[in-house]
Protein backbone atom coordinates (compact mmCIF):
# COMPACT_ATOMS: atom_id res chain seq x y z
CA UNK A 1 -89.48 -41.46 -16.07
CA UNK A 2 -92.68 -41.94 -14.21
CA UNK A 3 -90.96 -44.99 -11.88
CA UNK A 4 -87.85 -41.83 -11.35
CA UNK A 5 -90.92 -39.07 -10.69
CA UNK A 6 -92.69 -41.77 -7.72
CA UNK A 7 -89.07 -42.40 -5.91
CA UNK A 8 -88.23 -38.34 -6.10
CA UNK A 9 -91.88 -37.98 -3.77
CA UNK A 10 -90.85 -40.75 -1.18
CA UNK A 11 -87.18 -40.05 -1.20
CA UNK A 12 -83.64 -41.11 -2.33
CA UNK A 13 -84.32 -40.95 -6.16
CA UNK A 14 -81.17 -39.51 -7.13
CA UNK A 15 -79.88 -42.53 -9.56
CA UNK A 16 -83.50 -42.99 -10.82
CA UNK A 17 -83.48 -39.32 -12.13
CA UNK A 18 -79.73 -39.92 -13.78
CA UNK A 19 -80.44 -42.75 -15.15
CA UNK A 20 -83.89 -41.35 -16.69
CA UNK A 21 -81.98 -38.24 -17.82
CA UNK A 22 -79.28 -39.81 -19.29
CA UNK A 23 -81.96 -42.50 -21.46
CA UNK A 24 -83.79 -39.51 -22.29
CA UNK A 25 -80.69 -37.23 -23.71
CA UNK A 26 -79.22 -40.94 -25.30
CA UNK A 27 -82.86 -41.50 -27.18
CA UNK A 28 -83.59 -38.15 -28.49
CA UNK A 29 -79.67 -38.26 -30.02
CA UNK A 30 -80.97 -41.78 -31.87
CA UNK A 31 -84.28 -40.45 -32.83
CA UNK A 32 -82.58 -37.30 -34.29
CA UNK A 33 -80.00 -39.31 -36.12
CA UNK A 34 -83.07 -41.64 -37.85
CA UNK A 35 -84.85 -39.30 -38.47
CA UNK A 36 -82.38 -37.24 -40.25
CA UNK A 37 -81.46 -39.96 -42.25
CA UNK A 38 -84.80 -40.91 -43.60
CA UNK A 39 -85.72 -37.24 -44.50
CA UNK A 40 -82.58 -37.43 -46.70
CA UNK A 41 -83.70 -40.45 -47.98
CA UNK A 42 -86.77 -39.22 -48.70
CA UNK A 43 -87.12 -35.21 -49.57
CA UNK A 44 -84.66 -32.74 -51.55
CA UNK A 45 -84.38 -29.42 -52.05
CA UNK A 46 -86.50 -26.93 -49.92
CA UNK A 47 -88.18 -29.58 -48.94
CA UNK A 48 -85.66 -31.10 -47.05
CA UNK A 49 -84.76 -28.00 -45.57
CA UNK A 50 -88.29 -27.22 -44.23
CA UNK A 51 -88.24 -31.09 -42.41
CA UNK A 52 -84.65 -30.13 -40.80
CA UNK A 53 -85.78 -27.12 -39.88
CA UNK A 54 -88.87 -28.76 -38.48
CA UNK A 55 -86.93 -31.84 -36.70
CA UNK A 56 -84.79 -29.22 -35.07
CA UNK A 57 -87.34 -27.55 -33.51
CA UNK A 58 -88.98 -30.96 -32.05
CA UNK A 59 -85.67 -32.80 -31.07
CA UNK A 60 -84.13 -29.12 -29.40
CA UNK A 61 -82.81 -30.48 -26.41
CA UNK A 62 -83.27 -26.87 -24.29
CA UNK A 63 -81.70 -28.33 -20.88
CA UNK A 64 -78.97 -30.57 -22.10
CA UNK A 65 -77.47 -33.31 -19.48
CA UNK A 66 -74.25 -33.96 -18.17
CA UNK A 67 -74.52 -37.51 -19.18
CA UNK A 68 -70.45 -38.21 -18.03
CA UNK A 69 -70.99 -37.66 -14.75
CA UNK A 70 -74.74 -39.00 -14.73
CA UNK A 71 -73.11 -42.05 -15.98
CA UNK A 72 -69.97 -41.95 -13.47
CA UNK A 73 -72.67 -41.39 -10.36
CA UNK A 74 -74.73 -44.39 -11.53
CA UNK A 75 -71.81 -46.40 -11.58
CA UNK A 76 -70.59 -45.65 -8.46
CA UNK A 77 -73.89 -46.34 -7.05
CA UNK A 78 -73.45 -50.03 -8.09
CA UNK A 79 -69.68 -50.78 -7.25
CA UNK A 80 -69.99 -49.37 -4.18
CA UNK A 81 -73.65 -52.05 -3.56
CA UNK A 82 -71.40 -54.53 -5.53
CA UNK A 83 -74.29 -56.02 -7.29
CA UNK A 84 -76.96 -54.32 -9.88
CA UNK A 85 -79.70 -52.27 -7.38
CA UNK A 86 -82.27 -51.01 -9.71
């Protein structure tokens, strides 16, 4: 993210910012999904409740991203190089 944020200030980051978006979308899905998983493994009841309601609330993705065509422009980015340019 910080590597995307430097390129933005000098220039052509474009790619840097998809690819950061689309990491950032993909690991906040797997840290939802763990984490939802180990409060059921761990807490019942109203319990578990309050921790979903609670892992909502920190995993709310409030600007979600088009990761298709993040993934689509980051791919055309390297076929059209024809060699890996990050």
């Amino acid at each position: 993210i910080l590597r995307a944020q430097k390129l933005a200030e000098k220039g052509d980051a474009a790619r840097y910012v998809d690819m950061a978006g689309v990491f950032c979308n993909d690991a906040i899905q797997r840290i939802e999904a763990k984490a939802k998983n180990t409060i059921a493994a761990m807490s019942e009841g109203d319990d578990m409740r309050m921790l979903l309601t609670a892992l909502r609330r920190y995993t709310k993705n409030n600007v979600p991203v088009n990761t298709v065509a993040a993934r689509q422009r980051i791919a055309d980015t390297l076929i059209a190089a024809n060699k890996y340019v990050f």
